[in-house]
N, C-alpha and C. Protein backbone atom coordinates (compact mmCIF):
# COMPACT_ATOMS: atom_id res chain seq x y z
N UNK A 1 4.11 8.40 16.75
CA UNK A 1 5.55 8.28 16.76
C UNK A 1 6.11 9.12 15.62
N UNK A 2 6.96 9.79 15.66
CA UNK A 2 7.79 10.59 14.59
C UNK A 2 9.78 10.33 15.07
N UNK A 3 9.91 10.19 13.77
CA UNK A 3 11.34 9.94 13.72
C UNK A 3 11.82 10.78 11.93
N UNK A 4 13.24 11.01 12.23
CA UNK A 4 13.80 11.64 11.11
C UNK A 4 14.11 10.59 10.07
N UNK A 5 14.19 9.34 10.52
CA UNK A 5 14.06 8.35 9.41
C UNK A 5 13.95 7.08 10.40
N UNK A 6 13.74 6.10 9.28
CA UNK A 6 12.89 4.32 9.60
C UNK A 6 13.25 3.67 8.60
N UNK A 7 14.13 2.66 9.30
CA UNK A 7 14.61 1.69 8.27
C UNK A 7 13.96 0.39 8.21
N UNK A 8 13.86 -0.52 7.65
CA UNK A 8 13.42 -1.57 7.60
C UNK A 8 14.52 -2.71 7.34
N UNK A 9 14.91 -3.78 8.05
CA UNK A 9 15.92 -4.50 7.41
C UNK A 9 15.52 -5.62 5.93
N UNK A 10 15.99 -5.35 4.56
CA UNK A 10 15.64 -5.60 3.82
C UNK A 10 16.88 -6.18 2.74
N UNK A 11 17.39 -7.24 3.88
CA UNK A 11 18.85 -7.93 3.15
C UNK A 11 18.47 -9.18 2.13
N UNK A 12 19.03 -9.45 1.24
CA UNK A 12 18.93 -10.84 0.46
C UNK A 12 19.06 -11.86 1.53
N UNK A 13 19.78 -11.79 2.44
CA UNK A 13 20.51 -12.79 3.07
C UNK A 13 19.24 -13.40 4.16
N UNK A 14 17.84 -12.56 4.22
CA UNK A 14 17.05 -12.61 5.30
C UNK A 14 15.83 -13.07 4.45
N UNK A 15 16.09 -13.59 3.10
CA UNK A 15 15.06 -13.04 2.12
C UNK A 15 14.77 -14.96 1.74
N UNK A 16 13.89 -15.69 1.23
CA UNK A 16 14.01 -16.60 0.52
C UNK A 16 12.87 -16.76 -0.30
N UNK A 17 12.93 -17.74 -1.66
CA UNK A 17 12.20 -17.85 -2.75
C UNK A 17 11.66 -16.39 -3.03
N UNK A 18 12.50 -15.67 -3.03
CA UNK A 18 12.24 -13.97 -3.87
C UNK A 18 11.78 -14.42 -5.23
N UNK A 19 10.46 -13.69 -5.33
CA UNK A 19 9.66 -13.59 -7.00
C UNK A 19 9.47 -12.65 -6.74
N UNK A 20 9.19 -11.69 -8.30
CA UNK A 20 8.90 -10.74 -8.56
C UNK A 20 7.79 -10.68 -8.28
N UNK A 21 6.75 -9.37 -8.02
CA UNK A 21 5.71 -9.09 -7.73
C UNK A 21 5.18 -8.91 -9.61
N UNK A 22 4.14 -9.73 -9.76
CA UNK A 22 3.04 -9.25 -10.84
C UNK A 22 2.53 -8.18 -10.83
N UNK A 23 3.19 -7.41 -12.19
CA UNK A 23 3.11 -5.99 -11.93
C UNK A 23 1.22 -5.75 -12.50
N UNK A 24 1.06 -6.84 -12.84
CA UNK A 24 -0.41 -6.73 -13.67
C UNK A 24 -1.47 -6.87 -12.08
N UNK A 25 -0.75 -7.53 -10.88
CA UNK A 25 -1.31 -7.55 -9.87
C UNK A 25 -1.34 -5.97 -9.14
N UNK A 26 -0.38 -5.53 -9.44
CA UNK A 26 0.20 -4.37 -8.79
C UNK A 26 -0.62 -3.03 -9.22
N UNK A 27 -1.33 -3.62 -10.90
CA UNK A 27 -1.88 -2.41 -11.76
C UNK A 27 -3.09 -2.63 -10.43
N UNK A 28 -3.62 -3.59 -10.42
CA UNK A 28 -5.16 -4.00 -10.45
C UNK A 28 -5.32 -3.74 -8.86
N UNK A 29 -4.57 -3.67 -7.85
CA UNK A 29 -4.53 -3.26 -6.63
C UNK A 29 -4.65 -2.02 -6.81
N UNK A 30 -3.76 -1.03 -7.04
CA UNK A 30 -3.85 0.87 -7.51
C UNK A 30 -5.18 0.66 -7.70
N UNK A 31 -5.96 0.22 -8.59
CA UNK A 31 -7.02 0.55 -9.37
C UNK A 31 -8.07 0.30 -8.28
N UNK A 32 -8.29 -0.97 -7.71
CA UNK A 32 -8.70 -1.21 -6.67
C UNK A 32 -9.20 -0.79 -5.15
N UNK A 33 -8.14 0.13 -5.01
CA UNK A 33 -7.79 0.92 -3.93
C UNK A 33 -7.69 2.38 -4.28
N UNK A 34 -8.66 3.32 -3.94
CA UNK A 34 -8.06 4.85 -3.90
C UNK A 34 -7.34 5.39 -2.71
N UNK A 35 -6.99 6.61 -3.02
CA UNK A 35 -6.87 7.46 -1.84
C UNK A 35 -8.21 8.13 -2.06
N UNK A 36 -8.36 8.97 -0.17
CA UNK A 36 -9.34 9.05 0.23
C UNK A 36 -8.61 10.71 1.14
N UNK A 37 -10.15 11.21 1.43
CA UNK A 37 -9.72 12.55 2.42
C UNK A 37 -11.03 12.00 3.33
N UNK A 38 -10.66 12.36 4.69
CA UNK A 38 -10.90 11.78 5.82
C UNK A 38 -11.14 12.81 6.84
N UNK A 39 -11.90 12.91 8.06
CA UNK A 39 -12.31 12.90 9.08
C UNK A 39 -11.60 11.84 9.82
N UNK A 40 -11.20 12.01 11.22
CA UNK A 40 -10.96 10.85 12.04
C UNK A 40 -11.83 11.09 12.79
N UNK A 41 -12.46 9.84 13.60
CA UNK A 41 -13.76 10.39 14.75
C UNK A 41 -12.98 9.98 15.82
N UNK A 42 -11.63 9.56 16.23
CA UNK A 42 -11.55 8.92 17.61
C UNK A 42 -10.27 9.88 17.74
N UNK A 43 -10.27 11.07 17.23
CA UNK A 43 -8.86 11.82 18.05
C UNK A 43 -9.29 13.51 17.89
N UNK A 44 -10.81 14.11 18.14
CA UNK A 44 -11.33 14.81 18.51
C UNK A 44 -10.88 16.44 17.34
N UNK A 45 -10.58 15.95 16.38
CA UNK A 45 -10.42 16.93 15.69
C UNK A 45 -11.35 16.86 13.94
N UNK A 46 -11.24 18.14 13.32
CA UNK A 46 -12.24 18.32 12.80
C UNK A 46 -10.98 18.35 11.03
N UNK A 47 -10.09 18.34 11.09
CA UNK A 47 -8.92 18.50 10.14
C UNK A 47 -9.58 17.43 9.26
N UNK A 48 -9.00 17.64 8.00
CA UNK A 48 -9.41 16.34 7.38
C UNK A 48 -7.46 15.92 6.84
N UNK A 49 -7.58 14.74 6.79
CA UNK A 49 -6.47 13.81 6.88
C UNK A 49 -6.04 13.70 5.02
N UNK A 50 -5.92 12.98 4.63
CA UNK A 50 -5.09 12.10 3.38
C UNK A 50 -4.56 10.59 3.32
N UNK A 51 -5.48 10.20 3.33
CA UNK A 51 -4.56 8.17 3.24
C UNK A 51 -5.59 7.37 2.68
N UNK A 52 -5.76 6.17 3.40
CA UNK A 52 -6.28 5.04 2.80
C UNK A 52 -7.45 4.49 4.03
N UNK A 53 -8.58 3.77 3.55
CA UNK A 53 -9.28 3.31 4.44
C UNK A 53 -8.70 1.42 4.21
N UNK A 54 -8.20 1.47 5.78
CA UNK A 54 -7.78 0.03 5.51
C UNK A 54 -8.71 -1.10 5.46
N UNK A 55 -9.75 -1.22 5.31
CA UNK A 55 -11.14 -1.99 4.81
C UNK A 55 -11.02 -2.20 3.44
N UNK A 56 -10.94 -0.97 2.65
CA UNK A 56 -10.67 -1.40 1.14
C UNK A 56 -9.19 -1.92 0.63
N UNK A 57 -8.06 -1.62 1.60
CA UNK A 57 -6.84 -2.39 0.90
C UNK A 57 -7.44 -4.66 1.60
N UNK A 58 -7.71 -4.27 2.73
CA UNK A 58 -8.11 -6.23 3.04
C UNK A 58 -9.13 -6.49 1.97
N UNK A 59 -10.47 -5.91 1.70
CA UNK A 59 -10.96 -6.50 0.66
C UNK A 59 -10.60 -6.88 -0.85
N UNK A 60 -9.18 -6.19 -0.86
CA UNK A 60 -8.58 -6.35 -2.26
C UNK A 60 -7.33 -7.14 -2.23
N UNK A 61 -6.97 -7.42 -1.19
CA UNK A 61 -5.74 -7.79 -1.10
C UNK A 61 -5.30 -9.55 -1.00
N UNK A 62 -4.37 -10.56 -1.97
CA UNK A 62 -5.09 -11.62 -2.08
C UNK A 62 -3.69 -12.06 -0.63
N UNK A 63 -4.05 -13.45 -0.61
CA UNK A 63 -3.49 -13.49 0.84
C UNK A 63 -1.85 -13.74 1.01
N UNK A 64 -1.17 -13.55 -0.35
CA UNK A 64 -0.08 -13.38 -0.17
C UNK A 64 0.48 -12.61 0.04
N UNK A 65 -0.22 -11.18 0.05
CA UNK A 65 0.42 -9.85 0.88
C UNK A 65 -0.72 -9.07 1.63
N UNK A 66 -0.72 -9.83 2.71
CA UNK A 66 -1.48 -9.88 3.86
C UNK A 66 -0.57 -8.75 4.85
N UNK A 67 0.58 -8.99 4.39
CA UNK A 67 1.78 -8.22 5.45
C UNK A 67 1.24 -6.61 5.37
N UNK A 68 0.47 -6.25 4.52
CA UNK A 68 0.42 -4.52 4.48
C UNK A 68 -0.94 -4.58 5.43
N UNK A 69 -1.67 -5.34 6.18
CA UNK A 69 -2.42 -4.85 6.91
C UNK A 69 -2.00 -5.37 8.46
N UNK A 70 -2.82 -4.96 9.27
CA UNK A 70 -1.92 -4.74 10.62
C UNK A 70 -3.06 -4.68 11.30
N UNK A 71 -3.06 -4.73 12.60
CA UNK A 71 -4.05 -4.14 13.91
C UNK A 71 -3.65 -3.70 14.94
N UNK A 72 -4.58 -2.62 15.25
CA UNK A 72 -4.80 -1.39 16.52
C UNK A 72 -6.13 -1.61 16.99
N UNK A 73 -5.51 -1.05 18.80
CA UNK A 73 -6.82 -1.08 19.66
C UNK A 73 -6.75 0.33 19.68
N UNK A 74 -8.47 0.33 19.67
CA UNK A 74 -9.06 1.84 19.75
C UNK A 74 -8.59 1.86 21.66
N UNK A 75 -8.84 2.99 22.51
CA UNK A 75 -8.97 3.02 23.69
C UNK A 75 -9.89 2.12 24.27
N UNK A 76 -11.11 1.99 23.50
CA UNK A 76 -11.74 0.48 24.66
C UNK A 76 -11.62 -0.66 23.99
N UNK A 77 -11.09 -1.02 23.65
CA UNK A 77 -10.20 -2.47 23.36
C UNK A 77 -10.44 -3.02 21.90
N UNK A 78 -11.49 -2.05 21.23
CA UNK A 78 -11.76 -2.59 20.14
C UNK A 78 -10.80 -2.98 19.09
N UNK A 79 -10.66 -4.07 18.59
CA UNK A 79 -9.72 -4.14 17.93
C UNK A 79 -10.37 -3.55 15.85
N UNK A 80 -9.47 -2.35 15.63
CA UNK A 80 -9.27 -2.02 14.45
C UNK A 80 -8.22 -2.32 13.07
N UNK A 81 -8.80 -2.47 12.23
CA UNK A 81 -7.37 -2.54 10.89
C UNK A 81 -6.74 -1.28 10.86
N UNK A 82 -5.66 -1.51 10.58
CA UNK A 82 -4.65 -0.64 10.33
C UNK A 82 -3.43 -1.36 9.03
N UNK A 83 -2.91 -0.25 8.37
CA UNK A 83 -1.89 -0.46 7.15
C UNK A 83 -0.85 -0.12 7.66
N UNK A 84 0.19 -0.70 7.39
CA UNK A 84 2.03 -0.22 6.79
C UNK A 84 1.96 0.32 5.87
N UNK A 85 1.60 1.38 5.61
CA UNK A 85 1.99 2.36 4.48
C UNK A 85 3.45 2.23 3.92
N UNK A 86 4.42 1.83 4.82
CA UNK A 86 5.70 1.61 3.89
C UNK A 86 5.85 0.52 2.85
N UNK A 87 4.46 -0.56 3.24
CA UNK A 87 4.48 -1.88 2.39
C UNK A 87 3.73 -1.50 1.00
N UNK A 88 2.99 -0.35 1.13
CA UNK A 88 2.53 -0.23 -0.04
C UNK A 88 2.86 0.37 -1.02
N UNK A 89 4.49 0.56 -0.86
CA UNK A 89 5.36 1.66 -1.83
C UNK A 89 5.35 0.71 -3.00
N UNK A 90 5.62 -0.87 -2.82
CA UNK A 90 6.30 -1.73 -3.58
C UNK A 90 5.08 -2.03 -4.78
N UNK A 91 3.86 -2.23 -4.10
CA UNK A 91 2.38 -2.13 -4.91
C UNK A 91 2.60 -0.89 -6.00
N UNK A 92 2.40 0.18 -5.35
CA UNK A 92 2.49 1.12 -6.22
C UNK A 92 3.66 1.45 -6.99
N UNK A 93 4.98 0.96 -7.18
CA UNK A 93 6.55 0.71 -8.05
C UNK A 93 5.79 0.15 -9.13
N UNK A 94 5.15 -1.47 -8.58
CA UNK A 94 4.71 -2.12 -9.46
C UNK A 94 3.49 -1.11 -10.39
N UNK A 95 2.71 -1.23 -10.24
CA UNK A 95 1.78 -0.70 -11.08
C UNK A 95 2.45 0.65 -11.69
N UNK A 96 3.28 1.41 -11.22
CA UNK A 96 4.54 2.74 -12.20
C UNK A 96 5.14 2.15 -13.55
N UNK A 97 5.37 1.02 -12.88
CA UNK A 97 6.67 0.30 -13.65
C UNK A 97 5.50 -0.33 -15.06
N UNK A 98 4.60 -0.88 -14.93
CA UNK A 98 3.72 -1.30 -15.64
C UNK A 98 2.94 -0.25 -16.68
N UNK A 99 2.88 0.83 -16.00
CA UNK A 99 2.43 1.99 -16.79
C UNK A 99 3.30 2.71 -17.59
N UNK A 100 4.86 2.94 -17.13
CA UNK A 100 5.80 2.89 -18.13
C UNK A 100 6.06 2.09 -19.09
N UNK A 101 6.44 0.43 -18.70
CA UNK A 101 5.88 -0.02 -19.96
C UNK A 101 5.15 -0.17 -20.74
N UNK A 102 4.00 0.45 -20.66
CA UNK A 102 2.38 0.50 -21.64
C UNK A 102 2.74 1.84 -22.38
N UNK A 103 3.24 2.77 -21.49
CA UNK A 103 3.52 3.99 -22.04
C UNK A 103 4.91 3.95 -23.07
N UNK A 104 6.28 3.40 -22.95
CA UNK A 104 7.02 3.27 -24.16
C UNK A 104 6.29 1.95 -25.18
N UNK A 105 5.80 1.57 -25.12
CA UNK A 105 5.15 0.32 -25.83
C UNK A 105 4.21 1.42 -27.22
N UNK A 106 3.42 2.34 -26.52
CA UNK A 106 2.65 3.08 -27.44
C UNK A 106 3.84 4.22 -28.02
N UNK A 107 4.40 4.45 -27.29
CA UNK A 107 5.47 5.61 -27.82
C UNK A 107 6.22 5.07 -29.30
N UNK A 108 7.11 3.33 -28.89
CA UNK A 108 7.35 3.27 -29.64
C UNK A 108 6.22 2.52 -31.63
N UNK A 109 5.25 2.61 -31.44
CA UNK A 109 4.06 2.20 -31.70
C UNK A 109 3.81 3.84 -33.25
N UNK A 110 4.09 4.89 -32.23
CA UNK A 110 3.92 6.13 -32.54
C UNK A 110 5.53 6.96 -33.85
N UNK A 111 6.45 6.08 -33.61
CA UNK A 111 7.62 6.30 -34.19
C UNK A 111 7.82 5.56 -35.28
């Protein structure tokens, strides 16, 4: 599927008991999880790709954000994991946001 943009509805009003995400959770997921360069074997090409193997985001992932993994059937029915890559922007904010603060923390450390 390709589109020029994808929204997600993401109102307060749809939202309840909002907590912040533990950005110390957020470090330790990044760290947890790489990116990867890839081969696909089930769509006959030899290109190599850029993303994530979704095996290592479920083995890391504790079960309150379960929402970034997903499932797909291969053509014979097998059922495979698959990610929302849009869910994992908020993981990786967190662990930015955490590294900025480590990073002015030493800056101001340095002054």
């Amino acid at each position: 599927v390709q589109a020029l943009s994808y929204t997600s509805t993401s109102d307060a009003r749809v939202k309840a008991d909002v907590e912040s995400l533990s950005l110390s959770e957020a470090e330790r997921l990044v760290l947890s999880v790489s990116p990867v360069t890839y081969r696909r074997t089930d769509i006959g090409s030899d290109d190599r790709r850029i993303g994530y193997v979704a095996d290592h985001w479920a083995n890391a992932l504790p079960s309150g954000m379960r929402n970034i993994m997903a499932a797909s059937t291969a053509e014979d029915g097998t059922q495979l994991l698959a990610l929302d890559y849009s869910r994992i922007v908020p993981v990786l904010h967190g662990a930015l946001l955490s590294a900025l603060a480590r990073i002015e923390a030493l800056e101001s450390r340095v002054q």
